[in-house]
Protein backbone atom coordinates (compact mmCIF):
# COMPACT_ATOMS: atom_id res chain seq x y z
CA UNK A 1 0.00 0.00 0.00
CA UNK A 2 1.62 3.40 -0.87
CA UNK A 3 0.84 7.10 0.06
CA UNK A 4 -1.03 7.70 -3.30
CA UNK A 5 -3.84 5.54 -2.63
CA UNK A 6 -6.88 6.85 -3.71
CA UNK A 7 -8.46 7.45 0.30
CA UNK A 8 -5.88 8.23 2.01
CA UNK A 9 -4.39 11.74 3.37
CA UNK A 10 -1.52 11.32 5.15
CA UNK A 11 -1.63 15.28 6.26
CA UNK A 12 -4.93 14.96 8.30
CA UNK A 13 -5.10 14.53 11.92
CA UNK A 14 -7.22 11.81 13.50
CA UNK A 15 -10.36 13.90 14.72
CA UNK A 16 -10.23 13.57 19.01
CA UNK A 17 -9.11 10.41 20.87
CA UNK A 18 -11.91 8.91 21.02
CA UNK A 19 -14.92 7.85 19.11
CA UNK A 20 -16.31 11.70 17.84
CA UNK A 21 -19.42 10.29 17.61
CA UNK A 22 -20.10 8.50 21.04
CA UNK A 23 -18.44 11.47 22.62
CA UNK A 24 -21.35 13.58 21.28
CA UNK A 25 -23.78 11.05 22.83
CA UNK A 26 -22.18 10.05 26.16
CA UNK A 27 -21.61 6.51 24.56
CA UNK A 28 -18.75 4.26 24.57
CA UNK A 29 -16.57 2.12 22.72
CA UNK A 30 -14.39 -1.13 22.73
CA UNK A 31 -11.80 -0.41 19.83
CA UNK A 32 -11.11 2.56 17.74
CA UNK A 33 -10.57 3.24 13.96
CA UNK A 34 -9.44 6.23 11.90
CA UNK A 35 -10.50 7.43 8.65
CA UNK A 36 -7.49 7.50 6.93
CA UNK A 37 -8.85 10.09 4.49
CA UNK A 38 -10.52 12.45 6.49
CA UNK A 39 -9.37 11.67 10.15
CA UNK A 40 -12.64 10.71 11.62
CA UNK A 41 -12.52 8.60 14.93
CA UNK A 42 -15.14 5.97 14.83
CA UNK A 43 -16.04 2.61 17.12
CA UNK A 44 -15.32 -0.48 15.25
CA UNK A 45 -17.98 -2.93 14.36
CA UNK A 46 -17.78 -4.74 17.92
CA UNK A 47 -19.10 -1.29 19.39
CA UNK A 48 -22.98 -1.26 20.23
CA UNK A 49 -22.85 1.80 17.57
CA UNK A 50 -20.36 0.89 14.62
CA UNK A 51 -19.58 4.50 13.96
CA UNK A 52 -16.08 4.18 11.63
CA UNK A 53 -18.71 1.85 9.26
CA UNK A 54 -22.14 4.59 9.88
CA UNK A 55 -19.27 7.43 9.05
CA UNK A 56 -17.55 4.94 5.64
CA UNK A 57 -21.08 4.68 4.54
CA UNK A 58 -22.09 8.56 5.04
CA UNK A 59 -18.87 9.94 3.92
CA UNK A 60 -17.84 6.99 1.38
CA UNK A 61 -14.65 6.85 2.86
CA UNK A 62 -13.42 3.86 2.45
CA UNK A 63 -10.11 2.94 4.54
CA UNK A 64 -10.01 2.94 8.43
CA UNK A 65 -6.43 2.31 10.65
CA UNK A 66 -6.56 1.17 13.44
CA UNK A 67 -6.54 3.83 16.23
CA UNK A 68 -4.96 1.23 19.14
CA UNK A 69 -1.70 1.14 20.50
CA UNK A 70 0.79 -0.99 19.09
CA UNK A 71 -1.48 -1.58 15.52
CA UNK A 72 -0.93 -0.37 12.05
CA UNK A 73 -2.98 -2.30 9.96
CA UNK A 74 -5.41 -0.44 7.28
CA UNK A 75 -9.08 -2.17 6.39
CA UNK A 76 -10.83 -1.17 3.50
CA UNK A 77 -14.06 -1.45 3.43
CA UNK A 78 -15.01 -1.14 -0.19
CA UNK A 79 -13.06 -4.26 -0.88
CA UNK A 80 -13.15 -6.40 3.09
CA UNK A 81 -9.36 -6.47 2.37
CA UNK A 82 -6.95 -6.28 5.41
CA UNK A 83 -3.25 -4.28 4.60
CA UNK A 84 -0.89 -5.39 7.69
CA UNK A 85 0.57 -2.07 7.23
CA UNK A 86 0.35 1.27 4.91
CA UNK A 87 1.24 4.69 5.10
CA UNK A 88 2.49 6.70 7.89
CA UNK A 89 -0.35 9.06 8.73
CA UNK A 90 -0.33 12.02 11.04
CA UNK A 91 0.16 11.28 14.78
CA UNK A 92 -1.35 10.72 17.00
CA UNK A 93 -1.43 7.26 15.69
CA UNK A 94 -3.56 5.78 18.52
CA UNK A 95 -5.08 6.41 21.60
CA UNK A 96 -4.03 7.70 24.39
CA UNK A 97 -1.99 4.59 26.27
CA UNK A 98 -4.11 5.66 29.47
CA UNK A 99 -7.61 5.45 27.74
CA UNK A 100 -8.47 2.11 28.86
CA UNK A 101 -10.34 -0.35 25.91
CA UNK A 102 -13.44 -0.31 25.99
CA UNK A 103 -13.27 3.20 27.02
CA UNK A 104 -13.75 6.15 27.60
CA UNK A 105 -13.01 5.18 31.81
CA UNK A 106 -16.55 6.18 33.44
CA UNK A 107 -18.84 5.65 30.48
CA UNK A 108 -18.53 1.81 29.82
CA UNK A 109 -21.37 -0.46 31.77
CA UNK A 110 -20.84 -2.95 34.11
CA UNK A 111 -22.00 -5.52 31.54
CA UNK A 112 -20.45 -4.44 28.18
CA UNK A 113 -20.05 -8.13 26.92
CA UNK A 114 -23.55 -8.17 26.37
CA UNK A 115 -23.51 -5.27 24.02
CA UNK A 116 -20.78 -6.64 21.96
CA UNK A 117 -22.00 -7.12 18.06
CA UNK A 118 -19.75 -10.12 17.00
């Protein structure tokens, strides 16, 4: 995967640290992913709202990175192909190492497994 993908800026900042979208709410998340054209942080799939696939629909946006620490790998979601790695986008690259997953701290419920899409 290079730089000149069609979909991907490498300029743009992720949007917050956390899900934009569940912040807006008061809702929470279990993993992250960034829009790797526009910067957008969404919840993954896994999340009770699946905002990074609500925002590639929307916005037709399709690749997300990963937005946890430690993981580079790309999705797109046009094509269900996993890339292992891709371009280096702006930093942050991930969450802060403090925001615990699922997060944010003081917004997840006792019972999250239960709201877990699989």
């Amino acid at each position: 995967m290079t730089e000149d993908i069609k979909g991907i800026d490498p300029s743009v900042p992720p949007a917050g640290t956390g899900c934009v979208d569940c912040d807006a709410v008061g809702g929470w998340w279990f993993h992250l992913r960034r829009c790797a054209q526009c910067g957008h942080i969404g919840c993954c799939d896994s999340s009770p709202a699946q905002h990074a696939t609500a925002h590639w629909k929307s916005a037709g946006h399709p690749l997300v990175q990963s937005f946890e620490p430690g993981e580079e790998w790309f999705w797109n979601y046009d094509s269900d192909v996993l890339y292992e790695s891709g371009p280096v986008l702006a930093p942050p690259s991930a969450h802060p190492a403090d925001q615990p997953a699922p997060g944010p701290a003081g917004r997840v419920p006792a019972d999250w497994t239960r709201y877990l899409h699989s």
